[in-house]
PDB file of N, CA and C in Angstrom:
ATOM      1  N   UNK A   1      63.691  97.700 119.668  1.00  0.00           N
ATOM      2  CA  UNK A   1      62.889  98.155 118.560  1.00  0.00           C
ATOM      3  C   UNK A   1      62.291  99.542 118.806  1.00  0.00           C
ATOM      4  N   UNK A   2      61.908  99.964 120.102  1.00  0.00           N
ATOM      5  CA  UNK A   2      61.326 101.332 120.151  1.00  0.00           C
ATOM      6  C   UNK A   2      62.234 102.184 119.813  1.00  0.00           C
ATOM      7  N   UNK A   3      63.324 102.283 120.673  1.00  0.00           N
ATOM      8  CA  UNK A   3      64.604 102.659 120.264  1.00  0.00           C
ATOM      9  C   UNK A   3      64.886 103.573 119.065  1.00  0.00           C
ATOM     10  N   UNK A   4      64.957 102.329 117.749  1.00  0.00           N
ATOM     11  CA  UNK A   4      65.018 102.729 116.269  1.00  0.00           C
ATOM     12  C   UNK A   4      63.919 103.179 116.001  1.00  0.00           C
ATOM     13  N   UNK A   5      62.468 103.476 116.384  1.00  0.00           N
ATOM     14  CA  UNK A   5      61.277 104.265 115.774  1.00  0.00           C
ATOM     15  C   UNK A   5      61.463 105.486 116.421  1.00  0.00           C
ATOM     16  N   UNK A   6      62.253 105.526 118.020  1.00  0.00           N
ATOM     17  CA  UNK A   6      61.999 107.035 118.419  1.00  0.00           C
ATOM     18  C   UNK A   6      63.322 108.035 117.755  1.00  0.00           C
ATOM     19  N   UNK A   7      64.524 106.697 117.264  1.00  0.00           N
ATOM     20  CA  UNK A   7      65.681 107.785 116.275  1.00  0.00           C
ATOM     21  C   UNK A   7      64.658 107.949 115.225  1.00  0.00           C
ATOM     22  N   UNK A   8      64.068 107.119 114.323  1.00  0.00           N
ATOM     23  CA  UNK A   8      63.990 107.520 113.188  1.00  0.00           C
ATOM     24  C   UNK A   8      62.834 108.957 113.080  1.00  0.00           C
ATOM     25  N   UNK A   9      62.016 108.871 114.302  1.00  0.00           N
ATOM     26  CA  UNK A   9      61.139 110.126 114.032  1.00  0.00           C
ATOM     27  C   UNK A   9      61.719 111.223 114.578  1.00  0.00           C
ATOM     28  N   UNK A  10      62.714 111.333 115.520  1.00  0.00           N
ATOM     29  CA  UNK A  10      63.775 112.270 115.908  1.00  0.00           C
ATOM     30  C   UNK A  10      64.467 112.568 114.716  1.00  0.00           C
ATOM     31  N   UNK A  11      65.006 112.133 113.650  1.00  0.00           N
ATOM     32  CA  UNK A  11      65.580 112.090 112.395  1.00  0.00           C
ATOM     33  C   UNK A  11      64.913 112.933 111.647  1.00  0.00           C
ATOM     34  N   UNK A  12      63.398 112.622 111.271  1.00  0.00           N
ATOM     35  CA  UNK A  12      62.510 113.397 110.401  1.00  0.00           C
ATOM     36  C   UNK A  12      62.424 114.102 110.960  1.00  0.00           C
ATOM     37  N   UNK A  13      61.887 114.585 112.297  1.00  0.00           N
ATOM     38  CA  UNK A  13      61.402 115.713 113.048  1.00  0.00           C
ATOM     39  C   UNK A  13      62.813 116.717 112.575  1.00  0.00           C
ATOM     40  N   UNK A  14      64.187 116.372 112.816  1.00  0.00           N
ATOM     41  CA  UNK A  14      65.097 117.131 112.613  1.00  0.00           C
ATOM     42  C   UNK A  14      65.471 117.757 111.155  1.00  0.00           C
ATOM     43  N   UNK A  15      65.280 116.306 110.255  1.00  0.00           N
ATOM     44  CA  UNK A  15      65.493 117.304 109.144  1.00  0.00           C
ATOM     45  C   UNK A  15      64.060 117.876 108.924  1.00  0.00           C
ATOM     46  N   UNK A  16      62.773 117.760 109.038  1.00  0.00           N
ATOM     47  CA  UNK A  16      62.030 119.080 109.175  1.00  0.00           C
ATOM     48  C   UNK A  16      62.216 120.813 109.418  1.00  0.00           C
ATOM     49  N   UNK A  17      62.890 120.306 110.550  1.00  0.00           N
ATOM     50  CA  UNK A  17      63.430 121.785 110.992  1.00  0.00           C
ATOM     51  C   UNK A  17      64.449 122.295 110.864  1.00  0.00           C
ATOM     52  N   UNK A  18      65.159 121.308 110.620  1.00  0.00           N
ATOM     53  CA  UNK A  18      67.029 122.256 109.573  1.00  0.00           C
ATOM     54  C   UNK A  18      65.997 122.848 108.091  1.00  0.00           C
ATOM     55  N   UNK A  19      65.578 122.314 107.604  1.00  0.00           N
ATOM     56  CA  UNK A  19      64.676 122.451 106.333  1.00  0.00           C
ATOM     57  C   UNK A  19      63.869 123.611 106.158  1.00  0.00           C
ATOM     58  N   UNK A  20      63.124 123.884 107.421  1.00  0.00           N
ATOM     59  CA  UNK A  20      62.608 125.161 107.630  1.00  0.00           C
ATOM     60  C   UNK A  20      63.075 126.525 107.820  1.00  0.00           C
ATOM     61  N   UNK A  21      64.510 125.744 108.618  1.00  0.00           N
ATOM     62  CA  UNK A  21      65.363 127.118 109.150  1.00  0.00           C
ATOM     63  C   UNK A  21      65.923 127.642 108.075  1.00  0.00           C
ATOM     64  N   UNK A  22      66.698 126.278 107.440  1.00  0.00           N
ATOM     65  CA  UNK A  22      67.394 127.292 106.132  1.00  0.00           C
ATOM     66  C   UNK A  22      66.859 127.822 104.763  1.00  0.00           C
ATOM     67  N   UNK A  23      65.419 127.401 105.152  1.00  0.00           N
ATOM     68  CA  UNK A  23      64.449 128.061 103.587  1.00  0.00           C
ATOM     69  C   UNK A  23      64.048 129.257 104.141  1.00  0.00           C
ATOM     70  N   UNK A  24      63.764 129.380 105.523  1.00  0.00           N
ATOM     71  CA  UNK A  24      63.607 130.725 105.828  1.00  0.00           C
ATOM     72  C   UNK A  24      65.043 132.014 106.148  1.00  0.00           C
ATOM     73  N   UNK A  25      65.792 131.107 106.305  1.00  0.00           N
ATOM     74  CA  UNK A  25      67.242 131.971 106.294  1.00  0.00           C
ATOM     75  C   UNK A  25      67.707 132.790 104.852  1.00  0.00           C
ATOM     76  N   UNK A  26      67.027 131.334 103.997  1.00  0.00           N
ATOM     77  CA  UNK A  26      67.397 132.202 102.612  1.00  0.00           C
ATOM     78  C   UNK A  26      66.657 133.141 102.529  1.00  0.00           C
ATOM     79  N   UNK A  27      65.149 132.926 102.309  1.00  0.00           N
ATOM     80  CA  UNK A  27      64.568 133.687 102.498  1.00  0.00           C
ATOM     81  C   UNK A  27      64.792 135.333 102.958  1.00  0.00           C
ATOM     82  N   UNK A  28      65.295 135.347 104.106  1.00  0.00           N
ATOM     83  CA  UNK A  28      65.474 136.729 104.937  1.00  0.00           C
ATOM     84  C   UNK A  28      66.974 136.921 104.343  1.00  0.00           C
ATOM     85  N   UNK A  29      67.521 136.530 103.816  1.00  0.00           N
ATOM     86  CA  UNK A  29      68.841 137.117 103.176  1.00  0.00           C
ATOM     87  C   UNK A  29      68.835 137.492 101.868  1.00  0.00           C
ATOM     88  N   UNK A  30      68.016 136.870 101.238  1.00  0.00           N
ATOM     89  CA  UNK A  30      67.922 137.040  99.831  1.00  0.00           C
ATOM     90  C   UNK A  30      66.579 138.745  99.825  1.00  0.00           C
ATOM     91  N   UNK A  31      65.975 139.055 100.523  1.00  0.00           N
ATOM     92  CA  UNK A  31      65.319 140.027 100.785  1.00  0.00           C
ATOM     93  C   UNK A  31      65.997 141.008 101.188  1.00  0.00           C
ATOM     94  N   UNK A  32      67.277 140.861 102.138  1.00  0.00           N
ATOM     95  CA  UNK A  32      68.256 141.902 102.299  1.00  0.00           C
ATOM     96  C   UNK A  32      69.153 141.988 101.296  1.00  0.00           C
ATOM     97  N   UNK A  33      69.627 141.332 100.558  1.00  0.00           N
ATOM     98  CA  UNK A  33      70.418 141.335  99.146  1.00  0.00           C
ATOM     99  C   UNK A  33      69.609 142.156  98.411  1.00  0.00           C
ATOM    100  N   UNK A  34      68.362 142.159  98.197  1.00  0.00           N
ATOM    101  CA  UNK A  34      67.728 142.840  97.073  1.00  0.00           C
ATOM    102  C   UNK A  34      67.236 144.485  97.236  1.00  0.00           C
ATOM    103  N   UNK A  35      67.506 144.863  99.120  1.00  0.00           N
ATOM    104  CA  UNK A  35      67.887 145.774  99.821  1.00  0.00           C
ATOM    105  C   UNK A  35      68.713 146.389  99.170  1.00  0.00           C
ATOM    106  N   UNK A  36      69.707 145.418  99.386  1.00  0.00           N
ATOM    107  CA  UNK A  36      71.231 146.389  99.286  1.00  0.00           C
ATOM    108  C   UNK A  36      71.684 146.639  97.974  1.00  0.00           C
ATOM    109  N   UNK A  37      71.175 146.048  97.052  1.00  0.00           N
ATOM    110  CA  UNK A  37      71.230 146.499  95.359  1.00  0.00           C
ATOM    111  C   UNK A  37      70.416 147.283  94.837  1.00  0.00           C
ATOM    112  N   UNK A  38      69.327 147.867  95.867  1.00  0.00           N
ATOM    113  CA  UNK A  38      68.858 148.818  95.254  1.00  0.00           C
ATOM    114  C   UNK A  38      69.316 150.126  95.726  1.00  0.00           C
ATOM    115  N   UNK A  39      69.785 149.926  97.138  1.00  0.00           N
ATOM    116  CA  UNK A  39      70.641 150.917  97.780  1.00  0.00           C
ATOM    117  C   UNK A  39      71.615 151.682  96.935  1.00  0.00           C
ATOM    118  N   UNK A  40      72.660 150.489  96.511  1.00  0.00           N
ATOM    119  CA  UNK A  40      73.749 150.831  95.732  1.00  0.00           C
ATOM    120  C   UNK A  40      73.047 151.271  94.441  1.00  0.00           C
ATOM    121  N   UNK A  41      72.022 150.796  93.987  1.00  0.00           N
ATOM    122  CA  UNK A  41      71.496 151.576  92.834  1.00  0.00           C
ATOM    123  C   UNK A  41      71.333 153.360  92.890  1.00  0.00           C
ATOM    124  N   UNK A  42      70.604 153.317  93.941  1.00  0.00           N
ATOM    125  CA  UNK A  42      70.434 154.866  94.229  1.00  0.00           C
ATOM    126  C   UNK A  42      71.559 155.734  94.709  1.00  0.00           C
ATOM    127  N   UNK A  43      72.915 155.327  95.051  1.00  0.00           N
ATOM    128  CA  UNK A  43      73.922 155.425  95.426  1.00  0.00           C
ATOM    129  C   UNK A  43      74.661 155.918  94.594  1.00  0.00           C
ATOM    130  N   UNK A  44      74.671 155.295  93.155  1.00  0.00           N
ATOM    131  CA  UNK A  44      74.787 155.832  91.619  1.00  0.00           C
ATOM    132  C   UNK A  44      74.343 156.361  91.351  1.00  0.00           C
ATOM    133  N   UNK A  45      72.934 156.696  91.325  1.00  0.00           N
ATOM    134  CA  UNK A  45      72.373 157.657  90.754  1.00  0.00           C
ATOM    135  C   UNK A  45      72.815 159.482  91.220  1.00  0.00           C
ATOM    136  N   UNK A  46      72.474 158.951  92.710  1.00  0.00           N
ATOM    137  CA  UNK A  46      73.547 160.499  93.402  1.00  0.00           C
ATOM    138  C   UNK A  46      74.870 160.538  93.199  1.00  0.00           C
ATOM    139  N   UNK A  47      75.322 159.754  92.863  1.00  0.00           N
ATOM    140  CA  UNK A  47      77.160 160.580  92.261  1.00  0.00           C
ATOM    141  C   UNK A  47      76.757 160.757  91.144  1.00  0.00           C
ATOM    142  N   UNK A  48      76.393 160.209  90.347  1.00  0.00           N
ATOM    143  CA  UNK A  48      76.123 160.454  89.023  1.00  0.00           C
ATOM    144  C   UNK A  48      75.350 162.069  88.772  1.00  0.00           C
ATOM    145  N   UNK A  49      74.336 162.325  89.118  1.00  0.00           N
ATOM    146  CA  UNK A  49      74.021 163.530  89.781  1.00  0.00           C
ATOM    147  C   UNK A  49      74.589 164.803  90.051  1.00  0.00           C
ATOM    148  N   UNK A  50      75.395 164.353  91.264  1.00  0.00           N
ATOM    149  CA  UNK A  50      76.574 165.011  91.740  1.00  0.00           C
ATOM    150  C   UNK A  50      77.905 165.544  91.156  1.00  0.00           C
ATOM    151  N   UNK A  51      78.472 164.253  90.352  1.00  0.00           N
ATOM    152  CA  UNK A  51      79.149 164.653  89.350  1.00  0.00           C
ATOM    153  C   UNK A  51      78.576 165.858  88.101  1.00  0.00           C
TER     154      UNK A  51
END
């Protein structure tokens, strides 16, 4: 019986932290995505410019 209480809080404890990792993964990617579209925004604007 201890057994199955120390999987099952090993279980929660784990998906806790897959849970955390990948809300913060999005997080930090979706902040570099919004980087890089403004990049390419301004990127247009100087050829456009340029042209």
């Amino acid at each position: 019986m201890p057994t199955v209480i120390s999987c099952f809080i090993a279980g929660i404890c784990m998906t806790g932290f897959l849970t955390m990792w990948f809300s913060s993964a999005y997080k930090e990617m979706s902040f570099t995505r919004d980087i890089l579209e403004d990049l390419e925004e301004q990127l247009r604007l100087h050829q456009l410019l340029f042209n």
